[in-house]
N, C-alpha and C. Protein backbone atom coordinates (compact mmCIF):
# COMPACT_ATOMS: atom_id res chain seq x y z
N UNK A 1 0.83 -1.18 0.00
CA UNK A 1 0.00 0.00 0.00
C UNK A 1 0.88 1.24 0.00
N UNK A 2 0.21 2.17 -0.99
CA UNK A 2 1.03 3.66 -1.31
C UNK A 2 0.37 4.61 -0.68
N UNK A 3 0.82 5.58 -0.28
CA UNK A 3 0.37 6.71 -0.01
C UNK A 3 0.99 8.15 -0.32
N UNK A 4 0.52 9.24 -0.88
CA UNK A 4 1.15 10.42 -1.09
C UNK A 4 0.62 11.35 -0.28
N UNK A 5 1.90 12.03 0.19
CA UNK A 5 1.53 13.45 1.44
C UNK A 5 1.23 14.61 -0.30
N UNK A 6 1.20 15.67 0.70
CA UNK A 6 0.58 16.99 -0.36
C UNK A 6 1.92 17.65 -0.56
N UNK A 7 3.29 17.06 0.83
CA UNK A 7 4.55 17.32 -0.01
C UNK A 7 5.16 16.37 -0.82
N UNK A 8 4.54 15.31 -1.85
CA UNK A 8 4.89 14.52 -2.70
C UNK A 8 5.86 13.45 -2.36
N UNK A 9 5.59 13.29 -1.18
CA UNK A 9 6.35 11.85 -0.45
C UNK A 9 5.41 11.23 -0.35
N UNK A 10 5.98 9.88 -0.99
CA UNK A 10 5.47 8.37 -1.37
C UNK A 10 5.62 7.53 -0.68
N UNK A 11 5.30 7.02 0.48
CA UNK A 11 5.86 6.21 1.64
C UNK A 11 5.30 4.68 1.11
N UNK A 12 5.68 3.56 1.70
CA UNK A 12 5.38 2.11 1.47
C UNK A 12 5.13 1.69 2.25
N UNK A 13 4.26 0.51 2.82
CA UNK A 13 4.89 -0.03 3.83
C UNK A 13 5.83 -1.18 4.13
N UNK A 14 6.12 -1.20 3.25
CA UNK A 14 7.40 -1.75 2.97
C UNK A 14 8.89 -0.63 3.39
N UNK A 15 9.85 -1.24 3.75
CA UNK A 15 11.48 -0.66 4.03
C UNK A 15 11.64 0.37 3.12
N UNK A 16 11.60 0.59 1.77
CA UNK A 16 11.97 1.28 0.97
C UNK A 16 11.13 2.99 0.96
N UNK A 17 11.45 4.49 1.03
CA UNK A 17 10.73 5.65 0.77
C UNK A 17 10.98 6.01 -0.30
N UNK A 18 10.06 6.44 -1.06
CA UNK A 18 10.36 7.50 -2.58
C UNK A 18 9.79 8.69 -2.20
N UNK A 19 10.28 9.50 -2.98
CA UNK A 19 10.25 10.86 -2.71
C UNK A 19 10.22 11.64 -4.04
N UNK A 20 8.87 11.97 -4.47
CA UNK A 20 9.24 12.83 -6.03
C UNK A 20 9.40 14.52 -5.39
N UNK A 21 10.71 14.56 -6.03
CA UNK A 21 11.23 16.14 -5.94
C UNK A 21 11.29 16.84 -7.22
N UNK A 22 11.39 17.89 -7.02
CA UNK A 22 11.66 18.99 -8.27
C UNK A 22 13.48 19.08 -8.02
N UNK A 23 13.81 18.54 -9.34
CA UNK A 23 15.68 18.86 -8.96
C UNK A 23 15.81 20.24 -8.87
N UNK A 24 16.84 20.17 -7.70
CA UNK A 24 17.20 21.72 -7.48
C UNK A 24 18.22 22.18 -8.94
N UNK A 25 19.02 21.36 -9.63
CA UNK A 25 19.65 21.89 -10.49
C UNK A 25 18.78 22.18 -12.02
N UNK A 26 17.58 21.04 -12.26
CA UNK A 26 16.65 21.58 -13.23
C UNK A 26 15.57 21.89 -12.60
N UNK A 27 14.77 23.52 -11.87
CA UNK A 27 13.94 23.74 -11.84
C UNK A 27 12.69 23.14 -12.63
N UNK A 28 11.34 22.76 -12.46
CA UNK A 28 10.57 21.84 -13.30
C UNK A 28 10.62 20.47 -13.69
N UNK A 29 11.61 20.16 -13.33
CA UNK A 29 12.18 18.85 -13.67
C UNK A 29 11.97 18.04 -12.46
N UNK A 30 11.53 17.14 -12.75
CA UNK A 30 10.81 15.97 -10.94
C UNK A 30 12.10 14.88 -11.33
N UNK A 31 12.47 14.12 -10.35
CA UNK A 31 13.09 12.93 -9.94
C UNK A 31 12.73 12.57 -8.81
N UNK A 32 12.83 11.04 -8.96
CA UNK A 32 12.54 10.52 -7.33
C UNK A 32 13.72 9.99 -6.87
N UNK A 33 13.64 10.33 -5.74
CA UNK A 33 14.59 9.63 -4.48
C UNK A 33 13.95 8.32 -4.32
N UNK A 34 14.87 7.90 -3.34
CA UNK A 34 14.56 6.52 -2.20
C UNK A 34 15.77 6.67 -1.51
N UNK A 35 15.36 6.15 -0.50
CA UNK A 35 15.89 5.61 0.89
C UNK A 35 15.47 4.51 1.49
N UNK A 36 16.44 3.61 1.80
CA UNK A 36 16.01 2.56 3.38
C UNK A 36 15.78 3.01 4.35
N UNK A 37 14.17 2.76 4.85
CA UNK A 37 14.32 3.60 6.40
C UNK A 37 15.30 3.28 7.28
N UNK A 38 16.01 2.21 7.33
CA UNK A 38 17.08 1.80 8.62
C UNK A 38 18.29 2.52 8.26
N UNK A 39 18.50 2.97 6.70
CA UNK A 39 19.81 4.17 6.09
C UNK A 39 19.09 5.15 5.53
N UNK A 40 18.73 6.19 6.01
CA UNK A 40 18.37 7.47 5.55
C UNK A 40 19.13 8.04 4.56
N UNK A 41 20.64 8.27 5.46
CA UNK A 41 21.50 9.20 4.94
C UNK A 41 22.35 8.39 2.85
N UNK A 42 21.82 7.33 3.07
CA UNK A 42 22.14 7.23 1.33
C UNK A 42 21.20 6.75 1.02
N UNK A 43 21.26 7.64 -0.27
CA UNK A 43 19.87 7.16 -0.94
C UNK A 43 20.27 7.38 -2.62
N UNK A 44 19.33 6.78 -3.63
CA UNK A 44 19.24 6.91 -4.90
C UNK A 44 18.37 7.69 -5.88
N UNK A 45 18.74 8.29 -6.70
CA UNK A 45 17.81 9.19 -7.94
C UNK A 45 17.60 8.26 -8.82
N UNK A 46 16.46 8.94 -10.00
CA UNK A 46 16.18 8.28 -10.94
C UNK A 46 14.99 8.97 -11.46
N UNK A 47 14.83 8.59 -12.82
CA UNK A 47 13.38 8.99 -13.25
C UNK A 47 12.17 8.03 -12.96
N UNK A 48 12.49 6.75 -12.45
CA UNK A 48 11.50 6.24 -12.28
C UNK A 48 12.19 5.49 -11.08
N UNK A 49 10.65 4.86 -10.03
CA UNK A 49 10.89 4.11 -8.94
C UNK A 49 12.51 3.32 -9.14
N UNK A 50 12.61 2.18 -10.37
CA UNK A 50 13.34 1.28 -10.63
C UNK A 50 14.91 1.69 -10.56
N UNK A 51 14.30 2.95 -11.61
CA UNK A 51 15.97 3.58 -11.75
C UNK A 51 16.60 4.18 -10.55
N UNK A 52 15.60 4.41 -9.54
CA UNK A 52 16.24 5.30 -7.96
C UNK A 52 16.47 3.94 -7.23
N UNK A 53 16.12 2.91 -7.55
CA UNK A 53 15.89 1.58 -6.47
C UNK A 53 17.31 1.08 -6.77
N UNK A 54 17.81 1.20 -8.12
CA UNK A 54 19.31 0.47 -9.00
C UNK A 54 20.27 1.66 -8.12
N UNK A 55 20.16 2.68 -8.51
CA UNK A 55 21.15 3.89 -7.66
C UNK A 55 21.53 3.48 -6.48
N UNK A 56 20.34 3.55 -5.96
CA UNK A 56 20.16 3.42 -4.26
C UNK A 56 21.20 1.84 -3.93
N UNK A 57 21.02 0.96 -4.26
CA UNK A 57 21.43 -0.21 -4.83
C UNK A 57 22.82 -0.34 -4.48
N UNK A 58 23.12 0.53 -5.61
CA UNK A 58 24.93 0.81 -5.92
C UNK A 58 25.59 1.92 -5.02
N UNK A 59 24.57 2.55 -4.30
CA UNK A 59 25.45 3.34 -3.32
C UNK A 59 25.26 2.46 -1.71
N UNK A 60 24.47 1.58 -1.50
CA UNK A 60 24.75 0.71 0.01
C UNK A 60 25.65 0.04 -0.59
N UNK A 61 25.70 -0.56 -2.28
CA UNK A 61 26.93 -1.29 -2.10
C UNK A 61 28.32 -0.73 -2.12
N UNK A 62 28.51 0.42 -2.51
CA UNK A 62 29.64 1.54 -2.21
C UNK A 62 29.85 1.55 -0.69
N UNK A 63 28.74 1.48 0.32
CA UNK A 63 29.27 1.52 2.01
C UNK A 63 29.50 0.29 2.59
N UNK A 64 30.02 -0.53 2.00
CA UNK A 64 30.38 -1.94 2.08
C UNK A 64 31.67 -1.88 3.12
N UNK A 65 33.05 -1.32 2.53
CA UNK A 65 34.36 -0.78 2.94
C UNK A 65 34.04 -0.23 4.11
N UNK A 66 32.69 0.94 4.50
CA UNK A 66 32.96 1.63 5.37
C UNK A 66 32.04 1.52 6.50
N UNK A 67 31.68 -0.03 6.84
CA UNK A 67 30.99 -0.23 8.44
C UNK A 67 32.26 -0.76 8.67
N UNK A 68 31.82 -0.40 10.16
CA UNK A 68 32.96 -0.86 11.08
C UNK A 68 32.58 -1.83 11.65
N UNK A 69 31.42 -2.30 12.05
CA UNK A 69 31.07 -3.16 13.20
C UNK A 69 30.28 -4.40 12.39
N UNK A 70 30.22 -5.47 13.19
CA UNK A 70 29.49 -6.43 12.94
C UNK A 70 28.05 -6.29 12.28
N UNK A 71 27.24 -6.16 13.48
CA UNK A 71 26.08 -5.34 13.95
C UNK A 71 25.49 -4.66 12.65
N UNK A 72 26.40 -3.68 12.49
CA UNK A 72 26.03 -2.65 11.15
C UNK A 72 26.01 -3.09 9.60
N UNK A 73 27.03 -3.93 9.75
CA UNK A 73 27.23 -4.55 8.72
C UNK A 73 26.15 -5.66 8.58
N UNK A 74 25.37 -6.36 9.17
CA UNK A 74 24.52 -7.40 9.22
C UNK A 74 23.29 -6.36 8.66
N UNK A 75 23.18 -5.39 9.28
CA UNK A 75 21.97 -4.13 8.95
C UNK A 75 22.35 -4.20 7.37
N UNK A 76 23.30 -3.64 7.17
CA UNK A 76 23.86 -3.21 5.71
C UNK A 76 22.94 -4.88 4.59
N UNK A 77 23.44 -5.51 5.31
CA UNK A 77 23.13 -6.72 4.53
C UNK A 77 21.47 -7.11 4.12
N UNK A 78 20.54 -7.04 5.07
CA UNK A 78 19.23 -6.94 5.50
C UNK A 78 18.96 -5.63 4.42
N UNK A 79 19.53 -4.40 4.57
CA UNK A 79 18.91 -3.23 3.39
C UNK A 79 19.62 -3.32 2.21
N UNK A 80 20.20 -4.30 1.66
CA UNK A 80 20.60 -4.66 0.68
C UNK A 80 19.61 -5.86 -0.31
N UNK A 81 19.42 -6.77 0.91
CA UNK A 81 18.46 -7.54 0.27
C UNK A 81 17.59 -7.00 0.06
N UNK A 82 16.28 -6.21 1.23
CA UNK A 82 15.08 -6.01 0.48
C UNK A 82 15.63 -5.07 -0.37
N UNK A 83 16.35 -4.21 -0.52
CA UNK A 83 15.73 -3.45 -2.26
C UNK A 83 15.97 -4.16 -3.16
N UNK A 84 16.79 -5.38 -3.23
CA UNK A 84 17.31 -6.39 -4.37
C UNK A 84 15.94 -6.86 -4.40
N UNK A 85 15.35 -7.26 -3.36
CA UNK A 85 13.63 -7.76 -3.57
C UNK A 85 12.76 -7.06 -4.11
N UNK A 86 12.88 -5.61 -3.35
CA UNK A 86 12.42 -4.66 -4.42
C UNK A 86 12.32 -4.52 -5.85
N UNK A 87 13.49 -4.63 -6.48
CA UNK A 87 13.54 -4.70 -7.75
C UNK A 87 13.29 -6.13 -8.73
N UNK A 88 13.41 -7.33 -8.07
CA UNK A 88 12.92 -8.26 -8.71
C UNK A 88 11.54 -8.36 -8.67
């Protein structure tokens, strides 16, 4: 189940958020975000859900090198799979 606020956030209830924005570098121009709620701070663009879900994708797998802990890294692993589920 989807839902849209009136500020054009797309929540799931599922792990994954999209977010259609207006790019700040092309005024008029929309892209969506996503984020893992358990990783806020990286997230992926795209013109469509799929293409922000592949981004998003390739930047948790870019923070691979940089957990330190067990713990985090097991997290890392868990928001790796569902968006891989996501996209299949």
């Amino acid at each position: 189940m989807s839902t849209m606020t009136e500020n054009g956030i797309v929540t799931r209830s599922g792990p994954l958020v999209f977010v259609d924005a207006e790019s700040s570098e092309c005024p008029g121009v929309h892209e969506i975000c996503v984020h893992h709620r358990d990783w806020p701070e990286v997230y992926g663009e795209g013109e469509t859900t799929r293409e922000a879900a592949k981004d998003l994708l390739r930047h948790l797998f870019s923070q691979w090198d940089c957990v330190a802990s067990n713990w985090r890294r097991q997290n890392l692993e868990q928001v790796i799979a569902e968006t891989q589920d996501f996209l299949d």
